[in-house]
PDB file of N, CA and C in Angstrom:
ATOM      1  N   UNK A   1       0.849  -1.171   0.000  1.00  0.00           N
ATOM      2  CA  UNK A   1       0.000   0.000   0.000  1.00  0.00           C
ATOM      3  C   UNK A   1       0.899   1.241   0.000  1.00  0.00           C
ATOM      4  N   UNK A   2       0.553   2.189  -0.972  1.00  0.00           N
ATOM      5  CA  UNK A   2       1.397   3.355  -1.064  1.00  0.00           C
ATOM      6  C   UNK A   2       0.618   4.772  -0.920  1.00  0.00           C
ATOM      7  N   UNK A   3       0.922   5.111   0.853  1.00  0.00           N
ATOM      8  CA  UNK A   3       0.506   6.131   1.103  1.00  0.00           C
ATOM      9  C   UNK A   3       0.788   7.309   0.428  1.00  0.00           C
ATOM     10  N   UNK A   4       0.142   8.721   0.183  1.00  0.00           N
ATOM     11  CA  UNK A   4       0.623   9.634  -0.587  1.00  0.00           C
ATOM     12  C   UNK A   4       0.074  10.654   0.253  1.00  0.00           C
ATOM     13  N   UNK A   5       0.635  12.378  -0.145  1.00  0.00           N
ATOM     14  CA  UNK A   5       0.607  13.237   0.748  1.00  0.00           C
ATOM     15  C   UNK A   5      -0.232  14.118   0.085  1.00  0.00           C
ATOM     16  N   UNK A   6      -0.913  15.224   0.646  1.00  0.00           N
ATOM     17  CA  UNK A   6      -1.638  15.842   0.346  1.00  0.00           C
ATOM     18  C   UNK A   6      -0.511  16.500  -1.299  1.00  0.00           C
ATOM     19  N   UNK A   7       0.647  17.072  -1.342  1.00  0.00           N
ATOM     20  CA  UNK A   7       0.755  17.364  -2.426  1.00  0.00           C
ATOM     21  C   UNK A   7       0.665  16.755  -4.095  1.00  0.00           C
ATOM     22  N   UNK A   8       1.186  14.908  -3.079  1.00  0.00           N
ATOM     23  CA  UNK A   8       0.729  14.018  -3.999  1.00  0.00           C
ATOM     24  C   UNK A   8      -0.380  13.954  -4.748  1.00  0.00           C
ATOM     25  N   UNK A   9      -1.602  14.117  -3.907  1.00  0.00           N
ATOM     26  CA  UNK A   9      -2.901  13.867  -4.422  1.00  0.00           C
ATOM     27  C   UNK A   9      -3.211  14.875  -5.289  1.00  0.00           C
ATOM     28  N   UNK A  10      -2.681  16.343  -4.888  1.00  0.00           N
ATOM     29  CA  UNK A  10      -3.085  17.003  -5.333  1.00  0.00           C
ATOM     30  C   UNK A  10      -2.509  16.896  -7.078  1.00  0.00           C
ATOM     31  N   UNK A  11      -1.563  17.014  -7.061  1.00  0.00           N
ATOM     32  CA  UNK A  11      -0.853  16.391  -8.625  1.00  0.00           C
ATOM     33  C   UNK A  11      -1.784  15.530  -9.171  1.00  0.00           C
ATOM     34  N   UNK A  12      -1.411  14.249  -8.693  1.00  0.00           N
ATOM     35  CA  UNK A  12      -2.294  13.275  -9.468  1.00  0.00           C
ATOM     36  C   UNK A  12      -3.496  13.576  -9.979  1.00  0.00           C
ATOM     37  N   UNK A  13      -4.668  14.413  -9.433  1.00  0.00           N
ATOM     38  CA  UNK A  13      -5.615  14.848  -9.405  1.00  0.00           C
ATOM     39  C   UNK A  13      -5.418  16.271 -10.048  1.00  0.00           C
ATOM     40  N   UNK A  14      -4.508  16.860 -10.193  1.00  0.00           N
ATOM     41  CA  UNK A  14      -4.404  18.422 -10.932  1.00  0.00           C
ATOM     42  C   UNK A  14      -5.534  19.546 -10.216  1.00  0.00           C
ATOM     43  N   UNK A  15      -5.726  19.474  -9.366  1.00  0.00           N
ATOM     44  CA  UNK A  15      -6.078  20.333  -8.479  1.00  0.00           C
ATOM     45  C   UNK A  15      -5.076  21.194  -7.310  1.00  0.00           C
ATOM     46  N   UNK A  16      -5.665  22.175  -6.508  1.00  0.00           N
ATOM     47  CA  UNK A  16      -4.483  22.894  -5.906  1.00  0.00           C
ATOM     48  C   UNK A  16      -4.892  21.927  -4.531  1.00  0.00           C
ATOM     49  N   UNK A  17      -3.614  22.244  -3.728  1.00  0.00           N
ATOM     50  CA  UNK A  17      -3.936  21.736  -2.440  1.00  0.00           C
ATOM     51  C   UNK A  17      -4.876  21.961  -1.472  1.00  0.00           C
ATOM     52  N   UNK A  18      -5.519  23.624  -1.492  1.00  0.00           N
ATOM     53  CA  UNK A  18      -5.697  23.869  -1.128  1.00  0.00           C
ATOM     54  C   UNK A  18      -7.473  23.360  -1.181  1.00  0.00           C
ATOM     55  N   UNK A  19      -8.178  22.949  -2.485  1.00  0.00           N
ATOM     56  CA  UNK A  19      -8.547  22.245  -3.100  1.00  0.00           C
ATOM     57  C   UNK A  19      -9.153  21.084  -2.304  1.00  0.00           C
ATOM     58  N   UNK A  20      -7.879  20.300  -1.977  1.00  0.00           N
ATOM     59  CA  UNK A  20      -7.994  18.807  -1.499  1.00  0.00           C
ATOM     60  C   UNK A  20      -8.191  18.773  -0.129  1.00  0.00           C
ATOM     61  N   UNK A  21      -8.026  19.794   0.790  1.00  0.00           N
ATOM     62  CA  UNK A  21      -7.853  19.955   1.832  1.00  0.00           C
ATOM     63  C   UNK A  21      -9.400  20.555   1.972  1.00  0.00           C
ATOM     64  N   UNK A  22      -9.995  21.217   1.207  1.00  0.00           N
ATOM     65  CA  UNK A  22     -11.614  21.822   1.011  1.00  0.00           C
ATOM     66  C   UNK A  22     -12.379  20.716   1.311  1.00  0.00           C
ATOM     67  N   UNK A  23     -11.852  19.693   0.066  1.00  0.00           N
ATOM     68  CA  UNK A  23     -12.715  18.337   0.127  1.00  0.00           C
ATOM     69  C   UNK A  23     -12.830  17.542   1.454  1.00  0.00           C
ATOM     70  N   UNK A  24     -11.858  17.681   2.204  1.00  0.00           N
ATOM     71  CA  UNK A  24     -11.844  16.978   3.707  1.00  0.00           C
ATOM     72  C   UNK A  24     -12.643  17.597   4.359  1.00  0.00           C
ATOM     73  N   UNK A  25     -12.729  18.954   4.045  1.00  0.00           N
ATOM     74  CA  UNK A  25     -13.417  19.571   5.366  1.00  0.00           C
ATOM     75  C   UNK A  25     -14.637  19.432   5.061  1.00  0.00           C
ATOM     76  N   UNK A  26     -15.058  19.341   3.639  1.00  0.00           N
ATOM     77  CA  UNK A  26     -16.498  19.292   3.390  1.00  0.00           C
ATOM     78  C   UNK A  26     -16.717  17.789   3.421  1.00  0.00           C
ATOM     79  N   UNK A  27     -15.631  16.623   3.720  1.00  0.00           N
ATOM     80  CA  UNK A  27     -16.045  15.315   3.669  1.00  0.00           C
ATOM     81  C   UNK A  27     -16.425  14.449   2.843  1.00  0.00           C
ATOM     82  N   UNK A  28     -15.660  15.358   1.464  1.00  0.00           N
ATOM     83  CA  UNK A  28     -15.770  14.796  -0.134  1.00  0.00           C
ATOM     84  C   UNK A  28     -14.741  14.736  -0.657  1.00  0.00           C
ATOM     85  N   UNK A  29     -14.321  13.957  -1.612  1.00  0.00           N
ATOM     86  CA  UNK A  29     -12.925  13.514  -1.892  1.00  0.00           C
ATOM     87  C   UNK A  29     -12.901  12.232  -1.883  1.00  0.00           C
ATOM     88  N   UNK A  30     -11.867  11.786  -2.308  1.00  0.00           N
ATOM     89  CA  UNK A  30     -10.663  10.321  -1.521  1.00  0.00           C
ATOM     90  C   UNK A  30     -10.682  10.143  -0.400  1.00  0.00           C
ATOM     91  N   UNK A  31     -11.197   9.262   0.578  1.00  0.00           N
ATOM     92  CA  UNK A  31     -10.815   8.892   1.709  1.00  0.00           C
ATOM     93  C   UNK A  31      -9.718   8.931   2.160  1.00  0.00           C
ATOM     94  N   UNK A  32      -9.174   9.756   3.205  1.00  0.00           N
ATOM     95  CA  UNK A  32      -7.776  10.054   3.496  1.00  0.00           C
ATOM     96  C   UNK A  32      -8.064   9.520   5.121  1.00  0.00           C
ATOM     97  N   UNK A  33      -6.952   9.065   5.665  1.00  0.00           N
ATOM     98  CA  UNK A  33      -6.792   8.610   7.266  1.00  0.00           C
ATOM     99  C   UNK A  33      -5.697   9.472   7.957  1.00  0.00           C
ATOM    100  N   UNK A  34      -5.308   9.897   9.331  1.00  0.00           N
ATOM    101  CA  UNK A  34      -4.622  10.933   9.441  1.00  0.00           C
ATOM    102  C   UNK A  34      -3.681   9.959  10.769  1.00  0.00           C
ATOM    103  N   UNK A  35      -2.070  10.417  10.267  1.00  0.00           N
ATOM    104  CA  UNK A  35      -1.484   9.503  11.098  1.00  0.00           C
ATOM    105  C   UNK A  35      -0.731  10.862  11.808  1.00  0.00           C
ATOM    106  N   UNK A  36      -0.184  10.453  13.056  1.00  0.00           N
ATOM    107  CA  UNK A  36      -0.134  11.640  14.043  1.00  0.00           C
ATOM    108  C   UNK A  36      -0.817  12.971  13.451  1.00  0.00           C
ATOM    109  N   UNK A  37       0.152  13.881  12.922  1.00  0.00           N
ATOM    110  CA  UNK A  37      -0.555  15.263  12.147  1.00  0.00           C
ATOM    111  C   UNK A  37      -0.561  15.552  11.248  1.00  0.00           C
ATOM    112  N   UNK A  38      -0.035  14.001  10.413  1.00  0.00           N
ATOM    113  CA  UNK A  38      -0.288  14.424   8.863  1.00  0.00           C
ATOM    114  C   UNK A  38      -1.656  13.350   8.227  1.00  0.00           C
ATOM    115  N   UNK A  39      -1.877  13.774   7.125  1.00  0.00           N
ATOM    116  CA  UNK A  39      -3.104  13.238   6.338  1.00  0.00           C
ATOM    117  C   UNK A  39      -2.765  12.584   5.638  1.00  0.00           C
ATOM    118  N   UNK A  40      -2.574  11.687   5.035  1.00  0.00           N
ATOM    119  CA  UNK A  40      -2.306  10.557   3.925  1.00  0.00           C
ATOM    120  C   UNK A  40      -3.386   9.928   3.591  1.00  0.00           C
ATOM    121  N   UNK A  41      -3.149   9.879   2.055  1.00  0.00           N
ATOM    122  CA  UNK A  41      -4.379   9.226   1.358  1.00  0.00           C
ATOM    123  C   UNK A  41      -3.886   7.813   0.322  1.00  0.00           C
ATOM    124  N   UNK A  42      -4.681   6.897   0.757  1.00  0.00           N
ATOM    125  CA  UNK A  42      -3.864   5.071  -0.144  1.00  0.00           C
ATOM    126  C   UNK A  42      -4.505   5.620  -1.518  1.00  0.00           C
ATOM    127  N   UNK A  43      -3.193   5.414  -2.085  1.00  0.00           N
ATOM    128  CA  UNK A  43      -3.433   5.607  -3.725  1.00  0.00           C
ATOM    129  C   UNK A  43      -4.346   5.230  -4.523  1.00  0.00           C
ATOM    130  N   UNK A  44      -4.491   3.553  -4.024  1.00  0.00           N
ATOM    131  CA  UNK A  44      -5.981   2.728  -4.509  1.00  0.00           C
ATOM    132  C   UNK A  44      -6.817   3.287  -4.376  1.00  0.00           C
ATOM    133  N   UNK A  45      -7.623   4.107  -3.368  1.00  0.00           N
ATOM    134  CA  UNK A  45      -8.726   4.343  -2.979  1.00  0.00           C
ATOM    135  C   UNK A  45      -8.740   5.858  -3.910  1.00  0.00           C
ATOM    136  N   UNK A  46      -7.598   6.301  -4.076  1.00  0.00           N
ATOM    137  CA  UNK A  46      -7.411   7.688  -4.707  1.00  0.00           C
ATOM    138  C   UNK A  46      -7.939   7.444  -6.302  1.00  0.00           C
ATOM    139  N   UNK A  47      -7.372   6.194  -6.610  1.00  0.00           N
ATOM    140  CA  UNK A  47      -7.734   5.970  -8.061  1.00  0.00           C
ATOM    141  C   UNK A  47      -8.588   5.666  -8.026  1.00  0.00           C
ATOM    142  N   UNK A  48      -9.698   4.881  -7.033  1.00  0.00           N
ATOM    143  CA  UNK A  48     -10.858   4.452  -7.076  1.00  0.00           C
ATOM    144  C   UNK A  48     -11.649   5.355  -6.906  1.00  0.00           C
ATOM    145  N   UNK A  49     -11.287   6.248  -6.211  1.00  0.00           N
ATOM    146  CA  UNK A  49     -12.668   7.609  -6.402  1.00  0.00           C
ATOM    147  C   UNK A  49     -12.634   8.324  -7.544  1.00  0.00           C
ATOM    148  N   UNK A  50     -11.186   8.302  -7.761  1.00  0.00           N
ATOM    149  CA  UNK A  50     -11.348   8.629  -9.022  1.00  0.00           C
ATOM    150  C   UNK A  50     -12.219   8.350 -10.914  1.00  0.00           C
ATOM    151  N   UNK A  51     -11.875   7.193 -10.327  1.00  0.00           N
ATOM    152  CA  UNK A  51     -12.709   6.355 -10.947  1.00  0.00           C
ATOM    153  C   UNK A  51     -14.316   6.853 -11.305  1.00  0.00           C
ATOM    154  N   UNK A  52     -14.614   6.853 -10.092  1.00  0.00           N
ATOM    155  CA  UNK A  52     -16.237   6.664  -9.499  1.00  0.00           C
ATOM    156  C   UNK A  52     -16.744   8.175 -10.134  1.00  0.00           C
ATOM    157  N   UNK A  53     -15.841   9.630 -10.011  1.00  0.00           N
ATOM    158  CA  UNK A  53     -15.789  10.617 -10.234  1.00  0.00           C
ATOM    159  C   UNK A  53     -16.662  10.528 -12.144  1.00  0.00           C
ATOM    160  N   UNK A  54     -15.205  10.068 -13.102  1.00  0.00           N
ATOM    161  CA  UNK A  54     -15.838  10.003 -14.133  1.00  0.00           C
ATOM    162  C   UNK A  54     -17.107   9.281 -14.392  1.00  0.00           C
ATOM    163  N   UNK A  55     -17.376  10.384 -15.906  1.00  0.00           N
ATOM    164  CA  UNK A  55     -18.545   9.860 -16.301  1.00  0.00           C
ATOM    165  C   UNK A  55     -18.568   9.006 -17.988  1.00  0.00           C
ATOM    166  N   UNK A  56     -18.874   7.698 -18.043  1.00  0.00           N
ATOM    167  CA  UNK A  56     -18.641   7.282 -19.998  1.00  0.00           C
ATOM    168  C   UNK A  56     -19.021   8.907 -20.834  1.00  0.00           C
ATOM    169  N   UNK A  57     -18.297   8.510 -21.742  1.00  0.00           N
ATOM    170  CA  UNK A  57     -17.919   9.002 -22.732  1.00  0.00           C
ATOM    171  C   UNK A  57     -19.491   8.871 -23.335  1.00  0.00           C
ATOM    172  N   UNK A  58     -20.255   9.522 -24.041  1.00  0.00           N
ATOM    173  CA  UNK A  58     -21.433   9.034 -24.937  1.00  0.00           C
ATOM    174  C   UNK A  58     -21.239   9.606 -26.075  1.00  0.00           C
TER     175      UNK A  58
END
Protein backbone atom coordinates (compact mmCIF):
# COMPACT_ATOMS: atom_id res chain seq x y z
CA UNK A 1 0.00 0.00 0.00
CA UNK A 2 1.40 3.36 -1.06
CA UNK A 3 0.51 6.13 1.10
CA UNK A 4 0.62 9.63 -0.59
CA UNK A 5 0.61 13.24 0.75
CA UNK A 6 -1.64 15.84 0.35
CA UNK A 7 0.75 17.36 -2.43
CA UNK A 8 0.73 14.02 -4.00
CA UNK A 9 -2.90 13.87 -4.42
CA UNK A 10 -3.09 17.00 -5.33
CA UNK A 11 -0.85 16.39 -8.62
CA UNK A 12 -2.29 13.27 -9.47
CA UNK A 13 -5.62 14.85 -9.40
CA UNK A 14 -4.40 18.42 -10.93
CA UNK A 15 -6.08 20.33 -8.48
CA UNK A 16 -4.48 22.89 -5.91
CA UNK A 17 -3.94 21.74 -2.44
CA UNK A 18 -5.70 23.87 -1.13
CA UNK A 19 -8.55 22.24 -3.10
CA UNK A 20 -7.99 18.81 -1.50
CA UNK A 21 -7.85 19.95 1.83
CA UNK A 22 -11.61 21.82 1.01
CA UNK A 23 -12.71 18.34 0.13
CA UNK A 24 -11.84 16.98 3.71
CA UNK A 25 -13.42 19.57 5.37
CA UNK A 26 -16.50 19.29 3.39
CA UNK A 27 -16.05 15.32 3.67
CA UNK A 28 -15.77 14.80 -0.13
CA UNK A 29 -12.93 13.51 -1.89
CA UNK A 30 -10.66 10.32 -1.52
CA UNK A 31 -10.82 8.89 1.71
CA UNK A 32 -7.78 10.05 3.50
CA UNK A 33 -6.79 8.61 7.27
CA UNK A 34 -4.62 10.93 9.44
CA UNK A 35 -1.48 9.50 11.10
CA UNK A 36 -0.13 11.64 14.04
CA UNK A 37 -0.55 15.26 12.15
CA UNK A 38 -0.29 14.42 8.86
CA UNK A 39 -3.10 13.24 6.34
CA UNK A 40 -2.31 10.56 3.93
CA UNK A 41 -4.38 9.23 1.36
CA UNK A 42 -3.86 5.07 -0.14
CA UNK A 43 -3.43 5.61 -3.72
CA UNK A 44 -5.98 2.73 -4.51
CA UNK A 45 -8.73 4.34 -2.98
CA UNK A 46 -7.41 7.69 -4.71
CA UNK A 47 -7.73 5.97 -8.06
CA UNK A 48 -10.86 4.45 -7.08
CA UNK A 49 -12.67 7.61 -6.40
CA UNK A 50 -11.35 8.63 -9.02
CA UNK A 51 -12.71 6.35 -10.95
CA UNK A 52 -16.24 6.66 -9.50
CA UNK A 53 -15.79 10.62 -10.23
CA UNK A 54 -15.84 10.00 -14.13
CA UNK A 55 -18.55 9.86 -16.30
CA UNK A 56 -18.64 7.28 -20.00
CA UNK A 57 -17.92 9.00 -22.73
CA UNK A 58 -21.43 9.03 -24.94
Amino acid sequence: MKLLTLNEVSEMLRVSPNTVSYWVYRGVGPKSVKVGRRRLWNEVEVLAWLEAQSTPAQ
